[in-house]
Protein backbone atom coordinates (compact mmCIF):
# COMPACT_ATOMS: atom_id res chain seq x y z
CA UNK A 1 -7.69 13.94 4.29
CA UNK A 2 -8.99 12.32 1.32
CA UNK A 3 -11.32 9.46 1.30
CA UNK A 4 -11.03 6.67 -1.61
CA UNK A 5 -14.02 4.67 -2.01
CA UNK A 6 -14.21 2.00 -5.28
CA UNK A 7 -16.92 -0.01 -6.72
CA UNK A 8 -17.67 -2.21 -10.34
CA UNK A 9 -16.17 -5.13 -9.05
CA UNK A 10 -17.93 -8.55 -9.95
CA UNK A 11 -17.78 -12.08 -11.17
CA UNK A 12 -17.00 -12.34 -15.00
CA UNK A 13 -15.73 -15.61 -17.45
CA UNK A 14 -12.47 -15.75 -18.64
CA UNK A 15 -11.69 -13.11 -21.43
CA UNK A 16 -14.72 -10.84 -20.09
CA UNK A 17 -14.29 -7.64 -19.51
CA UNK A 18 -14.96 -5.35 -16.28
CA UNK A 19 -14.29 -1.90 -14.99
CA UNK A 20 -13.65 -0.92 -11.71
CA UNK A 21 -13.65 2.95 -10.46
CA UNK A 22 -12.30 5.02 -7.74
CA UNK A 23 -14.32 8.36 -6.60
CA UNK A 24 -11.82 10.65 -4.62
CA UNK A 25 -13.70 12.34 -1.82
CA UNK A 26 -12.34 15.67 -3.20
CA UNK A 27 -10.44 17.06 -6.51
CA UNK A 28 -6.46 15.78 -6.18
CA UNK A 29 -5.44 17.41 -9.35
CA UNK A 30 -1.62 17.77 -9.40
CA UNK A 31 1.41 16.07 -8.61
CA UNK A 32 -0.02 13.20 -7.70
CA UNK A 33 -0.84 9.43 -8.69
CA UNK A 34 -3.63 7.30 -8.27
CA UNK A 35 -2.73 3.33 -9.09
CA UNK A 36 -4.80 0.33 -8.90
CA UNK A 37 -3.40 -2.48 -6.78
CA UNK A 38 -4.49 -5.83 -6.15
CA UNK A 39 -4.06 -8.61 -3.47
CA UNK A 40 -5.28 -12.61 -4.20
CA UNK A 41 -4.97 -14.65 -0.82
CA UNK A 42 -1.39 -15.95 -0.06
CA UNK A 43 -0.19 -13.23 -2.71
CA UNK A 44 1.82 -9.87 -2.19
CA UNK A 45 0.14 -7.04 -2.45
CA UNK A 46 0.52 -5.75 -6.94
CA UNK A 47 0.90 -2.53 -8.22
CA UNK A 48 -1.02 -3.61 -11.89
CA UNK A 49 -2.05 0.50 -13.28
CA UNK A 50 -1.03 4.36 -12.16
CA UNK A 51 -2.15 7.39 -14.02
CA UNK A 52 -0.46 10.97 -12.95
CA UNK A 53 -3.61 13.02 -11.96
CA UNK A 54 -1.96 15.86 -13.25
CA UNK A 55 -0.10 15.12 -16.35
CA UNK A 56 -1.92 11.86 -16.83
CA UNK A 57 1.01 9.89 -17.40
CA UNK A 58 0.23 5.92 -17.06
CA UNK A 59 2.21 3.15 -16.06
CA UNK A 60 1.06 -0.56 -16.29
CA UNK A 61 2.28 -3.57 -14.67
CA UNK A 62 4.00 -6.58 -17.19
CA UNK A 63 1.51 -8.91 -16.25
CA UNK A 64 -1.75 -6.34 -17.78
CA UNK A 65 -0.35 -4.40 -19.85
CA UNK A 66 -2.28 -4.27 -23.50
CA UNK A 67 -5.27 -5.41 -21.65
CA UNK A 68 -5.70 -2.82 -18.55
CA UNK A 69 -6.62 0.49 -19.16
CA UNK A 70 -6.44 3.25 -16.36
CA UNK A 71 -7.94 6.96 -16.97
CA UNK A 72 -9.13 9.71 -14.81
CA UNK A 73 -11.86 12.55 -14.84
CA UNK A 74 -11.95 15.82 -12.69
CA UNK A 75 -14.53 17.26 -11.74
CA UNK A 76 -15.30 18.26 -8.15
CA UNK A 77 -14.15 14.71 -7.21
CA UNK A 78 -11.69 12.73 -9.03
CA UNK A 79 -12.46 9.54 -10.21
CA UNK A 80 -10.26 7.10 -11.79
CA UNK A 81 -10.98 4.24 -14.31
CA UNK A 82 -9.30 0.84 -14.46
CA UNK A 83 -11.08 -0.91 -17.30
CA UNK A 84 -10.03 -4.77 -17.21
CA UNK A 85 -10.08 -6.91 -20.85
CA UNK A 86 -9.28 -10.20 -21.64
CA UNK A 87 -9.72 -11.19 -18.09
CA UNK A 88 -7.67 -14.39 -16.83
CA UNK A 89 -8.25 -16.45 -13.79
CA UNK A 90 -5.48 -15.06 -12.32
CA UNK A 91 -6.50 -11.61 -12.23
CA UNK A 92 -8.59 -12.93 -9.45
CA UNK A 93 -8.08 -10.65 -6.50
CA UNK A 94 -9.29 -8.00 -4.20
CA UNK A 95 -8.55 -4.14 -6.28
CA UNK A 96 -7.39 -1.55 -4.28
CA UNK A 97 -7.12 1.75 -5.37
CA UNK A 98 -4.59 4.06 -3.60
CA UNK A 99 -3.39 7.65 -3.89
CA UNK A 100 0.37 8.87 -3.46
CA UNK A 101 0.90 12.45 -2.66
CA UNK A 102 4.01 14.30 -4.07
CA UNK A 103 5.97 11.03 -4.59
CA UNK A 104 6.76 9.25 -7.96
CA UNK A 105 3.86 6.64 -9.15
CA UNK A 106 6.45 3.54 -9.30
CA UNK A 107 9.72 3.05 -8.41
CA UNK A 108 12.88 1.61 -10.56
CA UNK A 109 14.60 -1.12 -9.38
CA UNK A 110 16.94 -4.29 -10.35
CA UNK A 111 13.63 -6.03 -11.22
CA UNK A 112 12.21 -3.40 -13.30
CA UNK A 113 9.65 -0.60 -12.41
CA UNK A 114 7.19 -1.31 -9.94
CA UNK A 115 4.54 0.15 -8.31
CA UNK A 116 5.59 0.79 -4.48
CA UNK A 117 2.61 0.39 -1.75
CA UNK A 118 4.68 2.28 0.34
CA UNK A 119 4.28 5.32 -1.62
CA UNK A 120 0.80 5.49 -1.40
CA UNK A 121 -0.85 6.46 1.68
CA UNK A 122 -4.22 6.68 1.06
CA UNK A 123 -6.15 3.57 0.33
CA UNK A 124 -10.24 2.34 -0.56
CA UNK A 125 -11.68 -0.41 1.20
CA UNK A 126 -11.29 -2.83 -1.87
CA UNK A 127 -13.42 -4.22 -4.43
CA UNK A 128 -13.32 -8.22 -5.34
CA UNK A 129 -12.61 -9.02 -9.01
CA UNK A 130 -13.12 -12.98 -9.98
CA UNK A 131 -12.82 -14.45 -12.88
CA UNK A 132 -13.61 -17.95 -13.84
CA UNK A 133 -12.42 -19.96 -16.41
């Protein structure tokens, strides 16, 4: 099974700018997504960026969307990109990344499109993202 492991995470001032990455432990090219999620203590788990690894379709999340920026390069691995501008306070969170195999990268609901957890199976340890204002 594959193994997701990220890393970049880090302390940065309001309207800073990080990236975080995600290094598959093999190639998933395909019909498959990778997303970014992220988790702040009390809060739900949030879907925030998916890319298709195959067509390379992205979706972004209302609250980051014209400052996130999720891409992808295969190679032997797969690594995916979620570069974070304009940083906010409350983008303050642990960043998961997470792969979904065969299933679609959000879902469409009442509320909108949103990124399901429970359509992605395989998840990295997490990386802490804080931002200070």
């Amino acid at each position: 099974q594959v193994q997701l492991v990220e890393s970049g995470g880090g302390s940065v001032q309001a309207g800073g700018s990080l990236n975080v990455s995600c290094a598959a432990s093999k190639n998933i090219y395909g019909s498959n997504c990778v997303g970014w999620f992220r988790q702040a203590p009390g809060n739900e788990r949030e879907g925030v960026a998916s890319i298709t690894t195959g067509g390379g379709y992205t979706f972004y999340a209302n609250s980051v969307n014209g400052r996130f920026a999720i891409s992808q390069h295969h190679a032997e691995n797969t690594f995916v990109y979620l570069q974070m501008n304009n940083l906010k306070p409350e983008d303050t969170a642990v960043y998961y990344c997470a792969a979904s195999f065969g299933r679609s990268c959000y879902d469409d609901g009442p509320s909108g499109a949103r990124m399901n957890p429970i359509s992605y199976t395989v998840w990295g340890q997490g990386t802490q993202v804080t931002v200070s204002s």
